[in-house]
Protein backbone atom coordinates (compact mmCIF):
# COMPACT_ATOMS: atom_id res chain seq x y z
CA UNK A 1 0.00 0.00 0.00
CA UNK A 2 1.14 3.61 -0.62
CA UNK A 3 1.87 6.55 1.63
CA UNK A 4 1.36 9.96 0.16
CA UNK A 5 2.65 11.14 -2.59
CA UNK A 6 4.43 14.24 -2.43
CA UNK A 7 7.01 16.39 -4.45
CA UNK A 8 9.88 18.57 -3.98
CA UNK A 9 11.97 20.64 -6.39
CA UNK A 10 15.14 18.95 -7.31
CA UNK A 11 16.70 22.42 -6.12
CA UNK A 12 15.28 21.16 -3.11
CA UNK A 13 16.59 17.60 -2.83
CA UNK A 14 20.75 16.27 -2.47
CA UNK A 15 21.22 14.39 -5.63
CA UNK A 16 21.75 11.21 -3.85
CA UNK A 17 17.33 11.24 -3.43
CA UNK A 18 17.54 12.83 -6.96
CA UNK A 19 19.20 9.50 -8.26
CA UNK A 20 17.56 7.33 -5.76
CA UNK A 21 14.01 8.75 -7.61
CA UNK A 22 15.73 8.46 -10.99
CA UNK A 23 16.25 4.71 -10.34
CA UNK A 24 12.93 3.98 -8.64
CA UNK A 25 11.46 5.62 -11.53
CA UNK A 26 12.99 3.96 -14.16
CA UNK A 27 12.90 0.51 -12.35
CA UNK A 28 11.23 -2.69 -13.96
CA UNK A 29 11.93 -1.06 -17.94
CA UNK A 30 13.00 -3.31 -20.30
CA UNK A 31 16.63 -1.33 -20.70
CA UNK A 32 17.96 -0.75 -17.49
CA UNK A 33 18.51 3.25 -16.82
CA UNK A 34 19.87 3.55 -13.57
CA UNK A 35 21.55 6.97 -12.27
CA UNK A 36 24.68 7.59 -10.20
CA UNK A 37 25.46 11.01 -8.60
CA UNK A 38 28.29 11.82 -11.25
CA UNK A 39 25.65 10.51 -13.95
CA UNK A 40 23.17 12.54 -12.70
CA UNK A 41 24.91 15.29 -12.57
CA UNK A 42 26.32 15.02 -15.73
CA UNK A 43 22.43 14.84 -17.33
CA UNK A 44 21.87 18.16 -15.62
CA UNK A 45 24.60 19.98 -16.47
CA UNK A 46 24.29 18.33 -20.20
CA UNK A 47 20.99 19.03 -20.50
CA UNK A 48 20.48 22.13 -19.00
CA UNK A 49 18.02 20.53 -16.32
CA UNK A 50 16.23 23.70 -14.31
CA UNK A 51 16.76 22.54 -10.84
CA UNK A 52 13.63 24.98 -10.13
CA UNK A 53 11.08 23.44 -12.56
CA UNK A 54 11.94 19.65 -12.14
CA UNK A 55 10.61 17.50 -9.30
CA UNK A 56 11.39 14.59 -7.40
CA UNK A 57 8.30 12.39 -5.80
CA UNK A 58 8.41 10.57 -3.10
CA UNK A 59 6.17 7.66 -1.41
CA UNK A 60 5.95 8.67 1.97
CA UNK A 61 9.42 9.33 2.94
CA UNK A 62 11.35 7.13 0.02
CA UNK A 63 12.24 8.63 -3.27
CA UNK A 64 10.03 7.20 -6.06
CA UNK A 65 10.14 9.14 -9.22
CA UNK A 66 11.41 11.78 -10.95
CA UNK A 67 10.84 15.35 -13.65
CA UNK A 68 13.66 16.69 -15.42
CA UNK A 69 12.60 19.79 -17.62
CA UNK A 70 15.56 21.57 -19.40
CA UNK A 71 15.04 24.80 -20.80
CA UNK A 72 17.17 26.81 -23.01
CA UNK A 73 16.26 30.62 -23.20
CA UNK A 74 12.19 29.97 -23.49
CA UNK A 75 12.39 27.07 -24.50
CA UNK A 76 11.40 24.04 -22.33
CA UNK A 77 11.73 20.05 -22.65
CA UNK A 78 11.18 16.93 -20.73
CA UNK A 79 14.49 15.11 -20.27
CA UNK A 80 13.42 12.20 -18.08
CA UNK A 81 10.35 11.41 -16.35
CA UNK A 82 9.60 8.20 -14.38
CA UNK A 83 7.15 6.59 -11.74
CA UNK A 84 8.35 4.03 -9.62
CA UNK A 85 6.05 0.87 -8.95
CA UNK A 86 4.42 2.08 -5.85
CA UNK A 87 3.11 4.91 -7.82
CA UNK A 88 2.78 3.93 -11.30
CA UNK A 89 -0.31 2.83 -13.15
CA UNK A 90 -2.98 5.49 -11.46
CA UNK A 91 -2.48 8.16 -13.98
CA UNK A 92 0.09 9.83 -11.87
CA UNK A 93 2.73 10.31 -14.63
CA UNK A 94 -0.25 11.66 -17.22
CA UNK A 95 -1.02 14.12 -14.54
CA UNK A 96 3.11 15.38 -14.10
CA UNK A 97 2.86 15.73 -17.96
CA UNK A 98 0.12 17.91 -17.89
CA UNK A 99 0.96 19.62 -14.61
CA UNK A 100 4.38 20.58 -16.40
CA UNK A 101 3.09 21.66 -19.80
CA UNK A 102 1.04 23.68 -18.11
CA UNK A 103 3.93 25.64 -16.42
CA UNK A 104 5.63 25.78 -19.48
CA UNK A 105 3.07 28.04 -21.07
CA UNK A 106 2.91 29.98 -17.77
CA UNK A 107 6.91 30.80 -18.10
CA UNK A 108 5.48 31.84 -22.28
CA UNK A 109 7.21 28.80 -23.69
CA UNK A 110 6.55 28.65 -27.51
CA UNK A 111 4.46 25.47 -28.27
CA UNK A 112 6.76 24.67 -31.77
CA UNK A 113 10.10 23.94 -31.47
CA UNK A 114 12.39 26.62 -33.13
CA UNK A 115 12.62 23.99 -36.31
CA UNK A 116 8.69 23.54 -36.94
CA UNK A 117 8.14 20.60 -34.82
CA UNK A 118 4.49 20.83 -32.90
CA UNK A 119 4.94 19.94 -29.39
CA UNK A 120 1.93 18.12 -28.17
């Protein structure tokens, strides 16, 4: 059974829950993705990750999934989101989707990429 959810802002949390919710998110895929504290890093440094604007979840007290959004000037992209297995398969993901599109067009992010690509 599951505790309550809750979030913080990765500008909130050490990396070590950052990577713990990175692996808990990500655990049970088909291709392993597992994070380290260097690799993690690395990913936010590499993809400009806004440690503002990404989140990490928690079940009750443990570290269970994870939203990277990079941004670039105005522009704003999803670079990793995951639900662990306590929290997965209720709709909770759809809902950090929407949740974080929705911000986007609050900070004015354009809804076509700077090539023509439609962002959905």
């Amino acid at each position: 059974m599951t505790s309550a959810i809750s979030h913080r802002r990765l500008s909130d949390c050490s990396l070590e829950e950052a990577a713990e919710g990175f692996a808990a998110g990500f655990s049970g895929y088909v291709v392993p993705m597992n994070a380290t504290v260097p690799s993690l890093r690395l990913r936010i440094e590499r993809d400009h990750v806004d440690l503002d604007e990404s989140f990490v979840y928690f079940d009750g007290e443990k570290p269970a999934g994870i939203l990277l959004i990079g941004r670039r000037g105005d522009l704003s992209r999803v670079g990793a989101v995951g639900m662990g297995p306590t929290i997965r398969g209720r709709g909770f993901g759809r809902s950090v989707m929407l949740d974080a599109i929705e911000a986007a067009k609050a900070r004015g992010a354009p809804q076509t990429h700077p090539r023509g690509d439609q962002h959905q």
